[in-house]
PDB file of N, CA and C in Angstrom:
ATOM      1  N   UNK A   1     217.352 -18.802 -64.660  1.00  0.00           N
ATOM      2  CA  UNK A   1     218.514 -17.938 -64.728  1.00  0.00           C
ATOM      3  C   UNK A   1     219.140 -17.873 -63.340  1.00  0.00           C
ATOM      4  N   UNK A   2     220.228 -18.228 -63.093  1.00  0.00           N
ATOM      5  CA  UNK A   2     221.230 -17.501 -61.918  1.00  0.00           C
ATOM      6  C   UNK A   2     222.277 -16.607 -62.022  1.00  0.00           C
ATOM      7  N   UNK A   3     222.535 -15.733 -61.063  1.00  0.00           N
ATOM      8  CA  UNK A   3     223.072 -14.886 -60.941  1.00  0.00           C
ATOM      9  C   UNK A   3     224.353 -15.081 -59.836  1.00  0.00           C
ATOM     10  N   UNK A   4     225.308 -14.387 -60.426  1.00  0.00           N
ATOM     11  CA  UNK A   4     226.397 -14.110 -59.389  1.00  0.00           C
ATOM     12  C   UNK A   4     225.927 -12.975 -57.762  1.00  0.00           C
ATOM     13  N   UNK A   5     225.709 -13.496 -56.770  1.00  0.00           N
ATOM     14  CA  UNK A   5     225.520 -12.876 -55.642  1.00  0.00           C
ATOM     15  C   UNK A   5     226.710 -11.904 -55.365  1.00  0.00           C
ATOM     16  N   UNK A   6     227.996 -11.905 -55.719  1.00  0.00           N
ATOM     17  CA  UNK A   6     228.884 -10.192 -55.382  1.00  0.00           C
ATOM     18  C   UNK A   6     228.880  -9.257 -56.586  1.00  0.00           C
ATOM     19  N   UNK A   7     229.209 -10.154 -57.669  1.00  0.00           N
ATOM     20  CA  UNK A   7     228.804  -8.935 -59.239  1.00  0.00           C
ATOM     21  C   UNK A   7     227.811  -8.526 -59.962  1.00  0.00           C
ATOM     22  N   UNK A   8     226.684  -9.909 -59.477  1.00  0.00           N
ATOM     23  CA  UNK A   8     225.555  -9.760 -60.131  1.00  0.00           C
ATOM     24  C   UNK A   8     225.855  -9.817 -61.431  1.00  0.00           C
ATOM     25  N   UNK A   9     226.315 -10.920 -62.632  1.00  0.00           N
ATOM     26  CA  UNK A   9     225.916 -11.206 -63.233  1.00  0.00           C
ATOM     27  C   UNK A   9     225.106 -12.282 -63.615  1.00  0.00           C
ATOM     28  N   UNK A  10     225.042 -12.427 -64.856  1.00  0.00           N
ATOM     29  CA  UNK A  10     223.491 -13.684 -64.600  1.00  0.00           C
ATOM     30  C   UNK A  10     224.019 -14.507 -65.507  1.00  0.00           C
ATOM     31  N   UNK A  11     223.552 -15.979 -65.471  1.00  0.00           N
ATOM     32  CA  UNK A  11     223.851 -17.189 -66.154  1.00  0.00           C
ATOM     33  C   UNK A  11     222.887 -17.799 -66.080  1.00  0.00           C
ATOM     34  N   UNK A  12     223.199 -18.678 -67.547  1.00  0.00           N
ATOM     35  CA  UNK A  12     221.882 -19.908 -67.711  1.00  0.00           C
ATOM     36  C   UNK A  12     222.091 -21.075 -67.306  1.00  0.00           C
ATOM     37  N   UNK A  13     223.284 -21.106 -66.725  1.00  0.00           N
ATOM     38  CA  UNK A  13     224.161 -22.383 -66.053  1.00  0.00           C
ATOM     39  C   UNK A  13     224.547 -22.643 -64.772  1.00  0.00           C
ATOM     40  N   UNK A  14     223.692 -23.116 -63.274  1.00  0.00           N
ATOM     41  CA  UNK A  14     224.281 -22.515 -62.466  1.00  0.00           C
ATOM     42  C   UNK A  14     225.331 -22.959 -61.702  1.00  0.00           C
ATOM     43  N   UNK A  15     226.106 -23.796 -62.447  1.00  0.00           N
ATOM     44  CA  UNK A  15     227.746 -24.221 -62.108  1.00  0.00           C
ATOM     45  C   UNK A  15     228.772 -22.939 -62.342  1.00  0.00           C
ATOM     46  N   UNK A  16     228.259 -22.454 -63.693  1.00  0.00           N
ATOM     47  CA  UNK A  16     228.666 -20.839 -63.847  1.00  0.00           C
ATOM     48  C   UNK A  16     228.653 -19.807 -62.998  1.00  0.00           C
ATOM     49  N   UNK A  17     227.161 -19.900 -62.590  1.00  0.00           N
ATOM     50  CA  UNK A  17     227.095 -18.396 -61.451  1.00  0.00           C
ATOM     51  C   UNK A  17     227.871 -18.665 -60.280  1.00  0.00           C
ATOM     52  N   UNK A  18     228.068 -19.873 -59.900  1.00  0.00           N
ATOM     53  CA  UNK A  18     228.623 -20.425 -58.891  1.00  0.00           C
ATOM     54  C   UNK A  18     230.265 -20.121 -58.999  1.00  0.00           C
ATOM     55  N   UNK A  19     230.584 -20.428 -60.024  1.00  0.00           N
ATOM     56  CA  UNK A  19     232.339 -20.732 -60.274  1.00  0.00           C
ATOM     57  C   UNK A  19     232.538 -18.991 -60.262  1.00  0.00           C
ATOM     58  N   UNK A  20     231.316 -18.235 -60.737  1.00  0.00           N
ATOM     59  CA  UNK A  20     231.727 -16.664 -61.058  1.00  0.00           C
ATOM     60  C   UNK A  20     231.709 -16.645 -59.096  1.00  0.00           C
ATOM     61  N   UNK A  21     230.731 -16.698 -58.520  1.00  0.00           N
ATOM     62  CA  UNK A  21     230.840 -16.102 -56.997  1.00  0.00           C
ATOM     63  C   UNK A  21     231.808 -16.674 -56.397  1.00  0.00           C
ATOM     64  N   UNK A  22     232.576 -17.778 -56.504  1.00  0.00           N
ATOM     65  CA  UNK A  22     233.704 -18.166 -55.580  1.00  0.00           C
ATOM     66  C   UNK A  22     234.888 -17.583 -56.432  1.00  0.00           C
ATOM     67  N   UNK A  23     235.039 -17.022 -57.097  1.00  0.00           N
ATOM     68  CA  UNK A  23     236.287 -16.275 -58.194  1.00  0.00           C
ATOM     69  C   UNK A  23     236.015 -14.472 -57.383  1.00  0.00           C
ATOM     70  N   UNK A  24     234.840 -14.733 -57.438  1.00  0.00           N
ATOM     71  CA  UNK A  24     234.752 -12.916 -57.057  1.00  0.00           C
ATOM     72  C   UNK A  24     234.861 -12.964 -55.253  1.00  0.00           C
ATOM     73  N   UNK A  25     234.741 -13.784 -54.372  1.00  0.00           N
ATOM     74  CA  UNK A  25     234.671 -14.214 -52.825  1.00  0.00           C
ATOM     75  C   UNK A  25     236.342 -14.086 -52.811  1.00  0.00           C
ATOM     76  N   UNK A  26     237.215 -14.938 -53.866  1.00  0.00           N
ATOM     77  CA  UNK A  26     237.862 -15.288 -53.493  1.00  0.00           C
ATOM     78  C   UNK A  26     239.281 -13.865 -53.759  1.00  0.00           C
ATOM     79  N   UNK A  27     239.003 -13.453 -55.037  1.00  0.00           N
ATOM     80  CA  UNK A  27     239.813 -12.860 -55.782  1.00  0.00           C
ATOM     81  C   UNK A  27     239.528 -10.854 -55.444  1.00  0.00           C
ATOM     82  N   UNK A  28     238.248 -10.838 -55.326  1.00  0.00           N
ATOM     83  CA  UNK A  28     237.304  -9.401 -55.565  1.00  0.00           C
ATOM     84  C   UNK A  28     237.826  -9.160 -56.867  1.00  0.00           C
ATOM     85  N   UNK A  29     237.359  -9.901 -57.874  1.00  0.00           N
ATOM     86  CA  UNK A  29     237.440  -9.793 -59.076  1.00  0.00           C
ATOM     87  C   UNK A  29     236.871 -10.361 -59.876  1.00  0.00           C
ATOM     88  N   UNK A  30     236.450 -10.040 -60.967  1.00  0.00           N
ATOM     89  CA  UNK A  30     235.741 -10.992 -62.122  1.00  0.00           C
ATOM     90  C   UNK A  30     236.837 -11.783 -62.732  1.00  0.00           C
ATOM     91  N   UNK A  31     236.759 -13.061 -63.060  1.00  0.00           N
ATOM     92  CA  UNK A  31     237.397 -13.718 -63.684  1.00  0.00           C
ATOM     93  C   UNK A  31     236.825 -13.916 -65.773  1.00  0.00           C
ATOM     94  N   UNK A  32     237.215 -13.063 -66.350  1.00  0.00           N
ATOM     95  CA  UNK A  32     236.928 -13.046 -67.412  1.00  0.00           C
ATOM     96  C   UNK A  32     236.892 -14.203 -68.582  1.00  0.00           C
ATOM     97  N   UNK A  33     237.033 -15.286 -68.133  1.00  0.00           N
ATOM     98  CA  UNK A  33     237.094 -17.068 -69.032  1.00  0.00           C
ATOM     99  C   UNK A  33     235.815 -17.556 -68.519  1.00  0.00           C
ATOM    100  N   UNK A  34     235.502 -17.153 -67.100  1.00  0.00           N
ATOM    101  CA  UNK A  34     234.017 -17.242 -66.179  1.00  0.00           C
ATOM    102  C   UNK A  34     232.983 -16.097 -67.240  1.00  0.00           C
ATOM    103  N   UNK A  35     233.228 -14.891 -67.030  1.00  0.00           N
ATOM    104  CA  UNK A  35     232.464 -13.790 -67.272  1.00  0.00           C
ATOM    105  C   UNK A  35     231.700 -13.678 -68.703  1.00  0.00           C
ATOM    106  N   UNK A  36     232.924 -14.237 -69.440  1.00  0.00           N
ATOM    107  CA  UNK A  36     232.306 -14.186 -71.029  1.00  0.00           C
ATOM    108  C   UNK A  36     231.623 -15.248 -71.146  1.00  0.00           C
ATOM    109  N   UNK A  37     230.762 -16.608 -70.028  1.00  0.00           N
ATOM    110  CA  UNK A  37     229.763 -16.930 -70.565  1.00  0.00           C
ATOM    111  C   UNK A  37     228.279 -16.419 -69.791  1.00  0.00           C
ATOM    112  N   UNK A  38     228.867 -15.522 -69.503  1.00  0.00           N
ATOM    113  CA  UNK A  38     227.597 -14.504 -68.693  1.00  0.00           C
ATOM    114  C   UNK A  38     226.955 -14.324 -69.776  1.00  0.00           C
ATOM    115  N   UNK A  39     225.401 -14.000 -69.819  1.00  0.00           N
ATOM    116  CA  UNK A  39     224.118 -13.533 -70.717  1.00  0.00           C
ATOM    117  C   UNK A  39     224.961 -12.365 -71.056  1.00  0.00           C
ATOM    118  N   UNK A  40     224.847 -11.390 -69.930  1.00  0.00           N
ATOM    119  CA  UNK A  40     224.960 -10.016 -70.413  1.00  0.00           C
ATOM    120  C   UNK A  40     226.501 -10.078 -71.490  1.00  0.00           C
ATOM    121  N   UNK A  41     227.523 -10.636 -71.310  1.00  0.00           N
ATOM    122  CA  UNK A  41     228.430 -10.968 -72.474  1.00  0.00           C
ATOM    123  C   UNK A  41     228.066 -11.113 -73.702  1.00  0.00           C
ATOM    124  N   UNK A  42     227.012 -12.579 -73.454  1.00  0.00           N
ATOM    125  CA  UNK A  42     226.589 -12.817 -75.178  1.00  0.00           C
ATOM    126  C   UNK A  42     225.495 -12.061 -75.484  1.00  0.00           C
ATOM    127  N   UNK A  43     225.200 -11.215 -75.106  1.00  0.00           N
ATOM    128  CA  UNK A  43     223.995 -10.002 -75.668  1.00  0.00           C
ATOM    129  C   UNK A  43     224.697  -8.924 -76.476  1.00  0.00           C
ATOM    130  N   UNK A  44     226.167  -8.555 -75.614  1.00  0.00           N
ATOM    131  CA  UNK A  44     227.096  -7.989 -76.558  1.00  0.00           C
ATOM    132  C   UNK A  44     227.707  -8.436 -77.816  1.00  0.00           C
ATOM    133  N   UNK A  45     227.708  -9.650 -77.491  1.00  0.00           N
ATOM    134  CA  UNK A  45     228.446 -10.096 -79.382  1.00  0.00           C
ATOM    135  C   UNK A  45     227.617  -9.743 -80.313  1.00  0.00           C
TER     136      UNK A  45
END
């Protein structure tokens, strides 16, 4: 599992956690097309 290092979310992919921490470095924001393949996303569906 990896995780985003500024939002701390977590992924099973870590091109994902990656693309989420340079979106949140870059933006201070979650990028939500990134976010919804976060775990904690698909635990909610």
């Amino acid at each position: 599992m990896f995780s985003c290092g500024i939002c701390g979310l977590h992924y099973s992919d870590k091109e994902d956690a990656e693309a989420c921490e340079s979106w949140c470095k870059t933006h201070n924001s979650c990028n939500l097309q990134v976010a919804k393949k976060s775990i904690e996303a698909k635990k909610g569906k």
